[in-house]
C-alpha atoms as a PDB file:
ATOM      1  CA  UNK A   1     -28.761-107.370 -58.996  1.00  0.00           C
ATOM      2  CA  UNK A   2     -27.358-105.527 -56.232  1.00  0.00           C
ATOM      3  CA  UNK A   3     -28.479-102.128 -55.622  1.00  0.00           C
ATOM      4  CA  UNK A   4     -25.125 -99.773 -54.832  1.00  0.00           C
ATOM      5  CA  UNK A   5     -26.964 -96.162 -54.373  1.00  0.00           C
ATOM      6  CA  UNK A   6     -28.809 -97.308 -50.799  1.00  0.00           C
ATOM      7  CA  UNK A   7     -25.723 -97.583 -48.308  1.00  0.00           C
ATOM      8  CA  UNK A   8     -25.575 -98.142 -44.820  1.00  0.00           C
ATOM      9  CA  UNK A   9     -23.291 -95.778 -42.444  1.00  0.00           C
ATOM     10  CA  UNK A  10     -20.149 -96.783 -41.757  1.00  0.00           C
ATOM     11  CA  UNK A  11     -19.404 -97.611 -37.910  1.00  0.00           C
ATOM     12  CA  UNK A  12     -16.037 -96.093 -38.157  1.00  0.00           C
ATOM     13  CA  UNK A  13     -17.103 -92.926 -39.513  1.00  0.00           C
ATOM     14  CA  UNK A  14     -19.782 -92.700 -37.143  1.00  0.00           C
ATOM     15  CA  UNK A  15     -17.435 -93.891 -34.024  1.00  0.00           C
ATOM     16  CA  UNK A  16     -15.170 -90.984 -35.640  1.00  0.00           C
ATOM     17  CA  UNK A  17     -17.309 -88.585 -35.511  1.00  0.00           C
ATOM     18  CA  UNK A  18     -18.304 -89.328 -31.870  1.00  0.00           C
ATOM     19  CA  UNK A  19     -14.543 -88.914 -31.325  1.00  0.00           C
ATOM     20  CA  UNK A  20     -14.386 -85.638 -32.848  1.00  0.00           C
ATOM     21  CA  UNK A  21     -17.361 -84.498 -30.811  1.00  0.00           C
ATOM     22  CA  UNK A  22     -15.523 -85.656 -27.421  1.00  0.00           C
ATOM     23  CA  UNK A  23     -12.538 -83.650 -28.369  1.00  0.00           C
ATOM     24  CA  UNK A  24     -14.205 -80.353 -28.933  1.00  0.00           C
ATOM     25  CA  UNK A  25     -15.954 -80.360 -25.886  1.00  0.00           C
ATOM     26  CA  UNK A  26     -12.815 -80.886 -24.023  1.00  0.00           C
ATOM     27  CA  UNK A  27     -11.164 -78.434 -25.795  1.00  0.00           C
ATOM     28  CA  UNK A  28     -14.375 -75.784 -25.114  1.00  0.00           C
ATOM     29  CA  UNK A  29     -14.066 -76.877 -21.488  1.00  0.00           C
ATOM     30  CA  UNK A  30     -10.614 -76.393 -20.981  1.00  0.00           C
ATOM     31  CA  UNK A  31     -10.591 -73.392 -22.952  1.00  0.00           C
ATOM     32  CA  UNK A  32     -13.017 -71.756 -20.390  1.00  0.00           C
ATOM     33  CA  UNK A  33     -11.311 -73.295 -17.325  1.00  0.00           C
ATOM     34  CA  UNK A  34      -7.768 -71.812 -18.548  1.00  0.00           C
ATOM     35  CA  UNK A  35     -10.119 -68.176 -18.797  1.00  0.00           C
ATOM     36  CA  UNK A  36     -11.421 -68.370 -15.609  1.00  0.00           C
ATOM     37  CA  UNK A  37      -7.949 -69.747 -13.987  1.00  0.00           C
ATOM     38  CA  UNK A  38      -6.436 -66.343 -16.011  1.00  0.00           C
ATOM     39  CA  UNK A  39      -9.394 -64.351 -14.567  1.00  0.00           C
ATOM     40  CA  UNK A  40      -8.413 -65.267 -11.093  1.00  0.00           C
ATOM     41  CA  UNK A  41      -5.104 -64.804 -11.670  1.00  0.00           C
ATOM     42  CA  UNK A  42      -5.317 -61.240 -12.898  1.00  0.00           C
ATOM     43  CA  UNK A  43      -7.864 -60.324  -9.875  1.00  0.00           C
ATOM     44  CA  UNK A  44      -5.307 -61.749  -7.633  1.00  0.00           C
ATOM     45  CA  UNK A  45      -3.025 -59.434  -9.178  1.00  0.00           C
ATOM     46  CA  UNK A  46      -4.719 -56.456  -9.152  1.00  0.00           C
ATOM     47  CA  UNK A  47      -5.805 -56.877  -5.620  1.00  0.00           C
ATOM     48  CA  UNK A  48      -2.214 -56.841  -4.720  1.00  0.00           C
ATOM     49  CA  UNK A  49      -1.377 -53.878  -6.556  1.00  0.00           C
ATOM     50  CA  UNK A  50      -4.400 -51.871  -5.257  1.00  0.00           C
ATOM     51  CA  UNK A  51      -2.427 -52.870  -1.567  1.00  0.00           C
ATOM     52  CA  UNK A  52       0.464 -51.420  -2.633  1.00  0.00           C
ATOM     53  CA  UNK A  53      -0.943 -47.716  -4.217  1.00  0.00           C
ATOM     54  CA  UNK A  54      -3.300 -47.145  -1.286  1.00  0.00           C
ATOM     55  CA  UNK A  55      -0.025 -47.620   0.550  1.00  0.00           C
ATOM     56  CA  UNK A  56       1.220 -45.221  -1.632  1.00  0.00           C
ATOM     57  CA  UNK A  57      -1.212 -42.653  -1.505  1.00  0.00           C
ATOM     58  CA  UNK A  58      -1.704 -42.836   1.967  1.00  0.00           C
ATOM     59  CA  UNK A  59       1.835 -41.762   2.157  1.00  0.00           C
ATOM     60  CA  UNK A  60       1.797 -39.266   0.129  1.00  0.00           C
ATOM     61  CA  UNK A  61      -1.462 -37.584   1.633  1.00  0.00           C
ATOM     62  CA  UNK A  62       0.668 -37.935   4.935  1.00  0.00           C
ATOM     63  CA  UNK A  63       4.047 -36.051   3.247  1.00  0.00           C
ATOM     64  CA  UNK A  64       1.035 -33.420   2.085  1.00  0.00           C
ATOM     65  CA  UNK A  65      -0.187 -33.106   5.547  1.00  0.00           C
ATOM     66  CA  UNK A  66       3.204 -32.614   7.227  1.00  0.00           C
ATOM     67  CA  UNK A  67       3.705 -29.694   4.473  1.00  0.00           C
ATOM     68  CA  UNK A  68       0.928 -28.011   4.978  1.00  0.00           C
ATOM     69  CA  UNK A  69       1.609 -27.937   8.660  1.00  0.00           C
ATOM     70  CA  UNK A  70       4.731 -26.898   8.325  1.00  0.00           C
ATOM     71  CA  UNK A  71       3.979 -24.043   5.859  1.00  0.00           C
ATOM     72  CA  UNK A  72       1.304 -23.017   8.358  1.00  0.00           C
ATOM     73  CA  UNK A  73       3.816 -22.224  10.812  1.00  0.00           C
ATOM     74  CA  UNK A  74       5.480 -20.650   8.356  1.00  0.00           C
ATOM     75  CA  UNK A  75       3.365 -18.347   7.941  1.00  0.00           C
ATOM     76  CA  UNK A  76       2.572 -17.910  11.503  1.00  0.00           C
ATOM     77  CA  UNK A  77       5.662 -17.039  12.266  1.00  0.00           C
ATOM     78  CA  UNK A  78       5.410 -14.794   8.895  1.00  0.00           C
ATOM     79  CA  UNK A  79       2.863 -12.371  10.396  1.00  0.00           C
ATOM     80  CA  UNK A  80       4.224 -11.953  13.685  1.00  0.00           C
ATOM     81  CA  UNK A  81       7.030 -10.975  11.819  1.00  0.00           C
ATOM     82  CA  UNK A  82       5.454  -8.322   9.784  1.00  0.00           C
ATOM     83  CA  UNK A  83       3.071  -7.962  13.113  1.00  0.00           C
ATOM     84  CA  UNK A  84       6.200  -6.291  14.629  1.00  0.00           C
ATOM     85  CA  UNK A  85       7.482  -4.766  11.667  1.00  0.00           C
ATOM     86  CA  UNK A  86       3.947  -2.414  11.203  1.00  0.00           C
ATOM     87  CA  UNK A  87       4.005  -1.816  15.061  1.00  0.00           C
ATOM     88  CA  UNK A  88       7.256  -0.248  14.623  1.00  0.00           C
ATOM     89  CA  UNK A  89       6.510   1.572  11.603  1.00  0.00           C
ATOM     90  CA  UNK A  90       3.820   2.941  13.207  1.00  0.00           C
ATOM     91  CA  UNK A  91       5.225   3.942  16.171  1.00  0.00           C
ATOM     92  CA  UNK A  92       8.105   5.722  13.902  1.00  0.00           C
ATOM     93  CA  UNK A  93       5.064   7.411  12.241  1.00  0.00           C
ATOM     94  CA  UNK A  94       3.888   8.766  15.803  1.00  0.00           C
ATOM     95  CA  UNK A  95       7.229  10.304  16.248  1.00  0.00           C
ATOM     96  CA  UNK A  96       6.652  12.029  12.749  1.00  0.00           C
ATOM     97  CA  UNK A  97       3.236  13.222  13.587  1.00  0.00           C
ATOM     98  CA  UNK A  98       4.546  14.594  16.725  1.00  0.00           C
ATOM     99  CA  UNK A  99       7.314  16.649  15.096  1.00  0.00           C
ATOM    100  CA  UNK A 100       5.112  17.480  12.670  1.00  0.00           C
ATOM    101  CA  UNK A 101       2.562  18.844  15.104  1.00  0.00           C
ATOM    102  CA  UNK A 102       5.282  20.410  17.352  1.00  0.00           C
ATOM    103  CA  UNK A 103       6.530  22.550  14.014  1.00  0.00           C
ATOM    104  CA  UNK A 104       3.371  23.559  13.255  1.00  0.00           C
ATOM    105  CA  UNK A 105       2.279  24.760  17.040  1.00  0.00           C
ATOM    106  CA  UNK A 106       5.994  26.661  17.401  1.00  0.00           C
ATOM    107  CA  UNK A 107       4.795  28.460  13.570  1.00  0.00           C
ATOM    108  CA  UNK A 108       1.455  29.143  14.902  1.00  0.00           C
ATOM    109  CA  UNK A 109       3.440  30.876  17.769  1.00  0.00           C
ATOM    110  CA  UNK A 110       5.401  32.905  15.625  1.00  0.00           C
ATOM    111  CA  UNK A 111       2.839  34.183  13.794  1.00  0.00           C
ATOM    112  CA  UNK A 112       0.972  35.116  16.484  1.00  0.00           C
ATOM    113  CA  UNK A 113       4.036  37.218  17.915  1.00  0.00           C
ATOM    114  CA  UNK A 114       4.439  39.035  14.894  1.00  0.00           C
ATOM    115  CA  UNK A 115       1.210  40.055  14.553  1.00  0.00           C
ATOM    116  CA  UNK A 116       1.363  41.095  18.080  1.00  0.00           C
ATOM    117  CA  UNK A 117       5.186  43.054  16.849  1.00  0.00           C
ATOM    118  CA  UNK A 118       3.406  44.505  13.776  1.00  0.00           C
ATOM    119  CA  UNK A 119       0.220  45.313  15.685  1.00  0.00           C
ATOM    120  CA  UNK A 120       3.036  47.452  17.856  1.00  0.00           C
ATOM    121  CA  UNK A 121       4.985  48.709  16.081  1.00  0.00           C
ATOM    122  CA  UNK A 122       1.655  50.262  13.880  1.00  0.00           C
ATOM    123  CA  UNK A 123       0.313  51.644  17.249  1.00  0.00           C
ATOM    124  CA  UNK A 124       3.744  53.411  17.952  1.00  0.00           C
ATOM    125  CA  UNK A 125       3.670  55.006  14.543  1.00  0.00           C
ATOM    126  CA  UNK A 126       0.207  56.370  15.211  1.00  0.00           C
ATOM    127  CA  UNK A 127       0.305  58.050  18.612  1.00  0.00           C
ATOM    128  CA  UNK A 128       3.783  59.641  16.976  1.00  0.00           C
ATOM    129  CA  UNK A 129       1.680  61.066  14.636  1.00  0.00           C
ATOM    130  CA  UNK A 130      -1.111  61.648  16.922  1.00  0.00           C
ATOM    131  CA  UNK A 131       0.862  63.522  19.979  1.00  0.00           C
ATOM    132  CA  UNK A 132       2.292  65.520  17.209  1.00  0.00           C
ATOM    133  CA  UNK A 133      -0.799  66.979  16.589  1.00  0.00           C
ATOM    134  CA  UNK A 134      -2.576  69.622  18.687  1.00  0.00           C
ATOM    135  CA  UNK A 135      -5.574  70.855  17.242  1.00  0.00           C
ATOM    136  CA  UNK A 136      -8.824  69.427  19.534  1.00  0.00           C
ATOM    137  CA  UNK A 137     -10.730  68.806  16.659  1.00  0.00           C
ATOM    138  CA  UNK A 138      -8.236  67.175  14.309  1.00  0.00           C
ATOM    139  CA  UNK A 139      -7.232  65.270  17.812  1.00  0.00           C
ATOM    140  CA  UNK A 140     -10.334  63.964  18.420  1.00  0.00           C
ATOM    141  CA  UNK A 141     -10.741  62.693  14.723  1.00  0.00           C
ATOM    142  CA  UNK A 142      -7.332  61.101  15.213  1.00  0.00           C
ATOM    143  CA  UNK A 143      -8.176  59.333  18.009  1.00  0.00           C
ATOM    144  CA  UNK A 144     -11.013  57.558  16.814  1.00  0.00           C
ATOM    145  CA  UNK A 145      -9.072  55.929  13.923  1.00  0.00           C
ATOM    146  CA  UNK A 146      -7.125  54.248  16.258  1.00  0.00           C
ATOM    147  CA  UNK A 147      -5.621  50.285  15.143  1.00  0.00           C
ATOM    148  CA  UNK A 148      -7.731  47.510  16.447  1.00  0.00           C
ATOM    149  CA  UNK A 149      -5.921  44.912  18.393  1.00  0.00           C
ATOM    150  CA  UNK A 150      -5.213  41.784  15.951  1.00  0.00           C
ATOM    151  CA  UNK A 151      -7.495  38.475  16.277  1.00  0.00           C
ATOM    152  CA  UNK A 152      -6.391  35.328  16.167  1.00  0.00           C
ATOM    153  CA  UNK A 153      -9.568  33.355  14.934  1.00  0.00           C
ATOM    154  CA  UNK A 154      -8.324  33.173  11.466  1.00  0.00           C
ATOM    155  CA  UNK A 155      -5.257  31.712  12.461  1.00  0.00           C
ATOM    156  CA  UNK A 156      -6.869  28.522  14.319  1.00  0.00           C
ATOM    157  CA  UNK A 157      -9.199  27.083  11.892  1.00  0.00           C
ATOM    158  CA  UNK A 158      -7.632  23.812  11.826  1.00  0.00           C
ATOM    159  CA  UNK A 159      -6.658  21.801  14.488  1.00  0.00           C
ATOM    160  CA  UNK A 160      -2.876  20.897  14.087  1.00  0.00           C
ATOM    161  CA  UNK A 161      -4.002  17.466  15.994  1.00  0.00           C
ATOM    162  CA  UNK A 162      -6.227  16.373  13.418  1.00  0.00           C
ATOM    163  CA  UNK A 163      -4.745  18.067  10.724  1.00  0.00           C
ATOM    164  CA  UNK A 164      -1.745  15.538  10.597  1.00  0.00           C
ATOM    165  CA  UNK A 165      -3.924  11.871  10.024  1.00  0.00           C
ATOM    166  CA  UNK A 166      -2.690   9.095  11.188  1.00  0.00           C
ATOM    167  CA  UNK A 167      -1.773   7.095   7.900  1.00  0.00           C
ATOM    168  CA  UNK A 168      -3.648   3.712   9.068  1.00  0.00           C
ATOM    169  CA  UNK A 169      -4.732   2.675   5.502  1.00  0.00           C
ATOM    170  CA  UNK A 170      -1.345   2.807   4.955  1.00  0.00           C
ATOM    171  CA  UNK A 171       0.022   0.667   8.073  1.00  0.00           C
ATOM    172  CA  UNK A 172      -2.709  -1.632   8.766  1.00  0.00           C
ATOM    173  CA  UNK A 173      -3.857  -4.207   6.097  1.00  0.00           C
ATOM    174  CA  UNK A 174      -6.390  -2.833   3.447  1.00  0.00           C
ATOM    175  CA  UNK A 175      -8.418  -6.097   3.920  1.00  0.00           C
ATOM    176  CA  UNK A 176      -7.729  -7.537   6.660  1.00  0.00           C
ATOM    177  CA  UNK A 177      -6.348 -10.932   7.500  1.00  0.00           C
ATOM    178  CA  UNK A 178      -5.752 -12.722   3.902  1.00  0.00           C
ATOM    179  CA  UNK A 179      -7.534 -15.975   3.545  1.00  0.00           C
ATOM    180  CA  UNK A 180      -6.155 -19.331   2.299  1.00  0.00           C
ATOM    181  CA  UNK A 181      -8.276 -19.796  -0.578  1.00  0.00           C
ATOM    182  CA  UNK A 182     -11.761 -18.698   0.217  1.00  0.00           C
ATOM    183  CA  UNK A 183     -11.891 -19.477   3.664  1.00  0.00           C
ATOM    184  CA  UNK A 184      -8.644 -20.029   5.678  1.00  0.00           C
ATOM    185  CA  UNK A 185      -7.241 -18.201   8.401  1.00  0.00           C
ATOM    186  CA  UNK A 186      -3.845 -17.719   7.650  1.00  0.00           C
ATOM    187  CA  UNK A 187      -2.979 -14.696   5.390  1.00  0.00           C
ATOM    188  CA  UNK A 188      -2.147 -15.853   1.542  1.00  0.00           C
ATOM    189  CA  UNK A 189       1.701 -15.581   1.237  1.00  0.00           C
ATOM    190  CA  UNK A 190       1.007 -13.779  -2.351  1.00  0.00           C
ATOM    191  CA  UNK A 191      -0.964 -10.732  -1.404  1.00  0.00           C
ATOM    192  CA  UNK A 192       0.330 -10.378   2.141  1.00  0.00           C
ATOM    193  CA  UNK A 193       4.374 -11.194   1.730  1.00  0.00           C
ATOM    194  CA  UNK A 194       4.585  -9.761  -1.321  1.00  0.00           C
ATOM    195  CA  UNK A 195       2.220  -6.313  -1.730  1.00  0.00           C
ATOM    196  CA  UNK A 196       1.579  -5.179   1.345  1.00  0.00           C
ATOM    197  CA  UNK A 197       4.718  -4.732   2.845  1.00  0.00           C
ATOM    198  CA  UNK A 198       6.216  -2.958   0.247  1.00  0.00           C
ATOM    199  CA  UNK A 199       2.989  -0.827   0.255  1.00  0.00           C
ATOM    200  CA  UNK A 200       3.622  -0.013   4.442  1.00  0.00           C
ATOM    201  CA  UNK A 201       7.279   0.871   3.400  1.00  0.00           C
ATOM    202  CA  UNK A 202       6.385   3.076   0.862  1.00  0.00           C
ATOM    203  CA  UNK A 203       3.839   4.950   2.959  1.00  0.00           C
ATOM    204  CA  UNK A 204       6.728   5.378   5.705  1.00  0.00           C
ATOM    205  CA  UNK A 205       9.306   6.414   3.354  1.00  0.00           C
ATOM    206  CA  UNK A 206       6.596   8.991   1.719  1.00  0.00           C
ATOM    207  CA  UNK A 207       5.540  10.103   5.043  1.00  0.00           C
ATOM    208  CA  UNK A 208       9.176  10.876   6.893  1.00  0.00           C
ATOM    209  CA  UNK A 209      10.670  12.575   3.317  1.00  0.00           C
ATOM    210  CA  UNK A 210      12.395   9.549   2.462  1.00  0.00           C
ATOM    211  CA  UNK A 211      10.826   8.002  -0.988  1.00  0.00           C
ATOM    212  CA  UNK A 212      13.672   8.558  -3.024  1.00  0.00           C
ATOM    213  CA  UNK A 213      16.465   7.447  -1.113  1.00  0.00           C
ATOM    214  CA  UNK A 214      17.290   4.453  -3.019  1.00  0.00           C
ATOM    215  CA  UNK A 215      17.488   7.145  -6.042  1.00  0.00           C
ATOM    216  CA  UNK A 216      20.102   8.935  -4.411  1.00  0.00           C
ATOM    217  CA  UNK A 217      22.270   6.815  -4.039  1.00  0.00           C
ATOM    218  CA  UNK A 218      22.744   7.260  -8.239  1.00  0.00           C
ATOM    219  CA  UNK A 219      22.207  10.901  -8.594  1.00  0.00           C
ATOM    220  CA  UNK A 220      24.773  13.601  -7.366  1.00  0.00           C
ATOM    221  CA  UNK A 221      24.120  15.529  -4.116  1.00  0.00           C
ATOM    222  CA  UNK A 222      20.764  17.449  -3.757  1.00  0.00           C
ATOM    223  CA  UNK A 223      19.828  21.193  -4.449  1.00  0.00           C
ATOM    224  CA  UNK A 224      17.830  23.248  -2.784  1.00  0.00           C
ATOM    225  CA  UNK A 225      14.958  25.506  -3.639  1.00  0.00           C
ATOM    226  CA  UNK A 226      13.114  27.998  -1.905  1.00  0.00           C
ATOM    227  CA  UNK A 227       9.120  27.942  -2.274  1.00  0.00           C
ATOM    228  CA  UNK A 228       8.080  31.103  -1.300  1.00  0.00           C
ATOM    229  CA  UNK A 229       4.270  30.819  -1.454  1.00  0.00           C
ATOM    230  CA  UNK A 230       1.270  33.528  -0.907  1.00  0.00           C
ATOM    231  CA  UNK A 231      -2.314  32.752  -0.160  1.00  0.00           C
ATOM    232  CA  UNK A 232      -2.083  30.123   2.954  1.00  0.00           C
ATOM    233  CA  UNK A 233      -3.682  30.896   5.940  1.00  0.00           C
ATOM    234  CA  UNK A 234      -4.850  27.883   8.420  1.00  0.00           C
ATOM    235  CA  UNK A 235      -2.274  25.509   9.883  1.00  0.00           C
ATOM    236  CA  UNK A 236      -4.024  22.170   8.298  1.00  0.00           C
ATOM    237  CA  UNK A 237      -3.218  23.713   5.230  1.00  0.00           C
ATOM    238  CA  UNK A 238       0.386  24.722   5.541  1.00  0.00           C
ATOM    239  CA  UNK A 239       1.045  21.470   6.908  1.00  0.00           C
ATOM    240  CA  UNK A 240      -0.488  19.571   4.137  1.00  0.00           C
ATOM    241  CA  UNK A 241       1.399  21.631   1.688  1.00  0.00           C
ATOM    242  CA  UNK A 242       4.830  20.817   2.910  1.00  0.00           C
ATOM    243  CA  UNK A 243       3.643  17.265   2.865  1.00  0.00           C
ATOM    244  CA  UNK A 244       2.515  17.360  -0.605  1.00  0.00           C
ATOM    245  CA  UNK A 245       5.542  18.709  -1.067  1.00  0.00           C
ATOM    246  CA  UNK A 246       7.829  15.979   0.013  1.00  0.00           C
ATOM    247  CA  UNK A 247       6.065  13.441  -1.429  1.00  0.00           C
ATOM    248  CA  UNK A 248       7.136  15.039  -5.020  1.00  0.00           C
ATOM    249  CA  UNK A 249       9.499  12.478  -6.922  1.00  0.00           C
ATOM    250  CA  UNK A 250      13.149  13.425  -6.361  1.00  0.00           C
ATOM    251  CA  UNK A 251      12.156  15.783  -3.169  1.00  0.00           C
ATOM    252  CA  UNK A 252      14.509  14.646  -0.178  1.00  0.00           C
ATOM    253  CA  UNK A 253      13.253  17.175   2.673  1.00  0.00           C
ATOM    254  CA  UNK A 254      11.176  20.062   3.357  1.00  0.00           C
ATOM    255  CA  UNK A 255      11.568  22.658   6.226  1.00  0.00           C
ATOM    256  CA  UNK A 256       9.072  25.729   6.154  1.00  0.00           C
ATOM    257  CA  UNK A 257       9.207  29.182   7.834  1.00  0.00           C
ATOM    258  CA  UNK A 258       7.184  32.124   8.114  1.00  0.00           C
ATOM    259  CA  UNK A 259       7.669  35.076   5.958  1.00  0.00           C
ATOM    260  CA  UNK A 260       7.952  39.323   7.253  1.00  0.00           C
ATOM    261  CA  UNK A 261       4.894  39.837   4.964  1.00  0.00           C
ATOM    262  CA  UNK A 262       2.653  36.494   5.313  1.00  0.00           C
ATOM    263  CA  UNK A 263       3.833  34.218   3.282  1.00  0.00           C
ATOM    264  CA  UNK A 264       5.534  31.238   4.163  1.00  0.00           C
ATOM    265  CA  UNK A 265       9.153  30.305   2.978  1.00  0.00           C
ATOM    266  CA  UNK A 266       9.262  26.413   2.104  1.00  0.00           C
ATOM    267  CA  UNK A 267      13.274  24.967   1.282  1.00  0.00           C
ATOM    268  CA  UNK A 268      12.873  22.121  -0.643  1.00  0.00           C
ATOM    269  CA  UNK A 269      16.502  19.743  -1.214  1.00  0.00           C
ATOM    270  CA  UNK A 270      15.390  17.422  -4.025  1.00  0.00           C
ATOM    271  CA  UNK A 271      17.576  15.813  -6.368  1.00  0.00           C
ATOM    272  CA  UNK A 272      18.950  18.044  -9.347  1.00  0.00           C
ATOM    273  CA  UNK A 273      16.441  16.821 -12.004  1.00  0.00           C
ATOM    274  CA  UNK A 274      13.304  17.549 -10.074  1.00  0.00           C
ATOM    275  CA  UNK A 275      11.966  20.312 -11.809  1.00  0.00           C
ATOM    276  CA  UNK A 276       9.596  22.080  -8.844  1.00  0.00           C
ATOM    277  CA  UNK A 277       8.443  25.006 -11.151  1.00  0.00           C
ATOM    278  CA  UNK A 278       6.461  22.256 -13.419  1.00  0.00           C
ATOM    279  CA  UNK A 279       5.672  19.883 -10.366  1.00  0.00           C
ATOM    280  CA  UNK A 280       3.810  22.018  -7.887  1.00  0.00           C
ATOM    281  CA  UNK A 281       0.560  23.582 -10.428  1.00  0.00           C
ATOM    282  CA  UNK A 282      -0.089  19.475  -9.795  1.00  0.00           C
ATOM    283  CA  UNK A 283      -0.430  19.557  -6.301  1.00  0.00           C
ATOM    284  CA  UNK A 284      -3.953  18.709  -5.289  1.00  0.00           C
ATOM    285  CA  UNK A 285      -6.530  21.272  -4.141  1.00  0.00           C
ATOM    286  CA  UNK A 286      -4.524  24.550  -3.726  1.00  0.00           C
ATOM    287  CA  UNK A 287      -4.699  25.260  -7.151  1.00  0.00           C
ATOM    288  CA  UNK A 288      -1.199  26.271  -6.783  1.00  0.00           C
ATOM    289  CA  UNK A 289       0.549  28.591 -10.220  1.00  0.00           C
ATOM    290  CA  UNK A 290       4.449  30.079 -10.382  1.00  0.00           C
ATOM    291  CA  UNK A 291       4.225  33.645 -10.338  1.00  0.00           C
ATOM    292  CA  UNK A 292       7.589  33.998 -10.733  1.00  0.00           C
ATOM    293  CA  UNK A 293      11.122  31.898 -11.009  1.00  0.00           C
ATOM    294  CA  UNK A 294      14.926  32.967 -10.422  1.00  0.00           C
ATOM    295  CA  UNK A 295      17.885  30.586  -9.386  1.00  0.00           C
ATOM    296  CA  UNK A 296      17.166  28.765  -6.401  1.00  0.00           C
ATOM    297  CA  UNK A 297      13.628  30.416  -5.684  1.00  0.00           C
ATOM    298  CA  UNK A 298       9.883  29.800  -6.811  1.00  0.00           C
ATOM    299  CA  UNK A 299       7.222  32.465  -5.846  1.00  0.00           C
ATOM    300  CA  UNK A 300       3.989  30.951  -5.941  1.00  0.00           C
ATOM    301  CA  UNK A 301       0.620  31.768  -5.225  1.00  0.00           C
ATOM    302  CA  UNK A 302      -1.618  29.065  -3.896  1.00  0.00           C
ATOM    303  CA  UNK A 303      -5.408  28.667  -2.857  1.00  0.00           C
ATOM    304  CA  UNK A 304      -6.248  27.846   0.905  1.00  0.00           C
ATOM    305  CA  UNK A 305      -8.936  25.111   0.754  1.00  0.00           C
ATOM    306  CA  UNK A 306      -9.620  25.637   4.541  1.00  0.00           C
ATOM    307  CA  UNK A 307      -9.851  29.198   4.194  1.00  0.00           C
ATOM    308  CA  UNK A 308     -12.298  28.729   1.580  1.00  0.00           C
ATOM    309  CA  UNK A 309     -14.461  26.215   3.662  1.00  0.00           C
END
């Protein structure tokens, strides 16, 4: 009897399996050849590109570097500009100043000569009285009453030189040259171009009268107002006044002359809605109040801050 369970392998399967074996590792080896070969390929690639965008952003750091140069000069050429501009202003504000001090030397003048006229005219009255009279003893008691001659001190306590400031934190740059970022050299076109000289033309315009002239041009033709105002004494402050004064909103000039009793006579033309009567109590330091009001005059009294010093 032949036994059928114990069976030999077959050659073919066996040869077919060796086969199979073959072709799988052919197909794992060209499986990681056709990786690497797509590897390669895709390096080769990207070292190509990477060519091609330094390229790029070597030109475009160029274009950046050209810009910034030019914008440099730009604003080079922007501060000599407004170099010349503040020069000028400056110099207008020296011609200012020196009309300003010129006024205020010719009132010191004229207050000086009518003290000198009043001073007369009181010393006339008395020896009329006193030659009228000719008793000795009422004579001699006469006599010694006689006016002192007027001083003067009270009249200089300011010096009209200093008195009128040079307005430098108004011309010159609060902080200096503006840097580019933190540490540049060129002024920053944002603070510099766009605050500070509208700042300087402000200060000019408020210094010479002239803040509200683009206002007038809207507004019908100005009034004028006489400030008649009691209590000032020393040039620095009369000449601080009238600039207070003009720098009120709708004021367009100030002129100022003495008074026959001490006070001092200020005509204000200002635009028809300034109201002076509330404006001036909010002038700084002279504590100034309306006494009294009728058309076209004010009669204030004010406080003189250098007298009180």
């Amino acid at each position: 009897m032949n036994d059928t369970g114990a069976r030999h392998p077959n050659r073919f399967l066996a040869d077919l399996t060796q086969a199979m074996h073959s072709a799988a590792e052919t197909a794992r080896q060209a499986t990681i050849d056709q990786s690497q070969a797509d590897a390669k390929a895709h390096a080769e690639q990207l070292h190509a590109r990477t060519d091609d965008e330094i390229a790029s952003l070597r030109k475009a750091a160029e274009a950046d570097v050209i810009a910034i140069s030019d914008w440099s000069k730009a604003e080079m050429e922007r501060i000599r500009v407004e170099t010349e501009q503040r020069i000028s202003r400056r110099r207008d504000l020296l011609e200012q100043e020196l009309q300003e001090y010129n006024s205020a030397i010719e009132l010191e003048i004229e207050r000086v000569q009518k003290r000198v006229e009043a001073f007369q005219e009181e010393v006339a009255q008395f020896f009329e009285q006193l030659l009228q009279e000719t008793d000795p003893t009422t004579f001699a008691s006469m006599a010694a009453q006689m006016p002192d001659p007027p001083t003067f001190t009270d009249l200089d306590r300011g010096h009209p030189a200093t008195d009128i400031p040079a307005p430098r934190e108004e011309i010159t740059p609060s902080g200096g040259t503006a840097a580019v970022e933190n540490g540049g050299a060129v002024a920053a076109p944002e603070a510099a171009a766009l605050e500070q000289p509208e700042m300087a033309e402000e200060a000019v315009a408020s210094r010479t009268g002239r803040r509200g002239a683009a206002v007038a041009e809207q507004q019908p033709g100005p009034e004028s107002t006489q400030v008649v105002v009691v209590g000032l004494v020393s040039v620095a402050s009369i000449v601080t006044f009238k600039r207070q004064l003009s720098r009120l909103p709708g004021v367009k000039n100030v002129g100022v002359s003495s008074g026959p009793e001490g006070e001092f006579i200020f005509t204000v033309s200002h635009s028809p809605e300034t109201s002076l009567g509330s404006l001036i109590p909010t002038l700084p330091a002279f504590q100034a109040r309306v006494v009294s009001e009728r058309e076209g005059v004010l009669n204030v009294s004010a406080n003189d801050p250098e007298a009180e010093g």
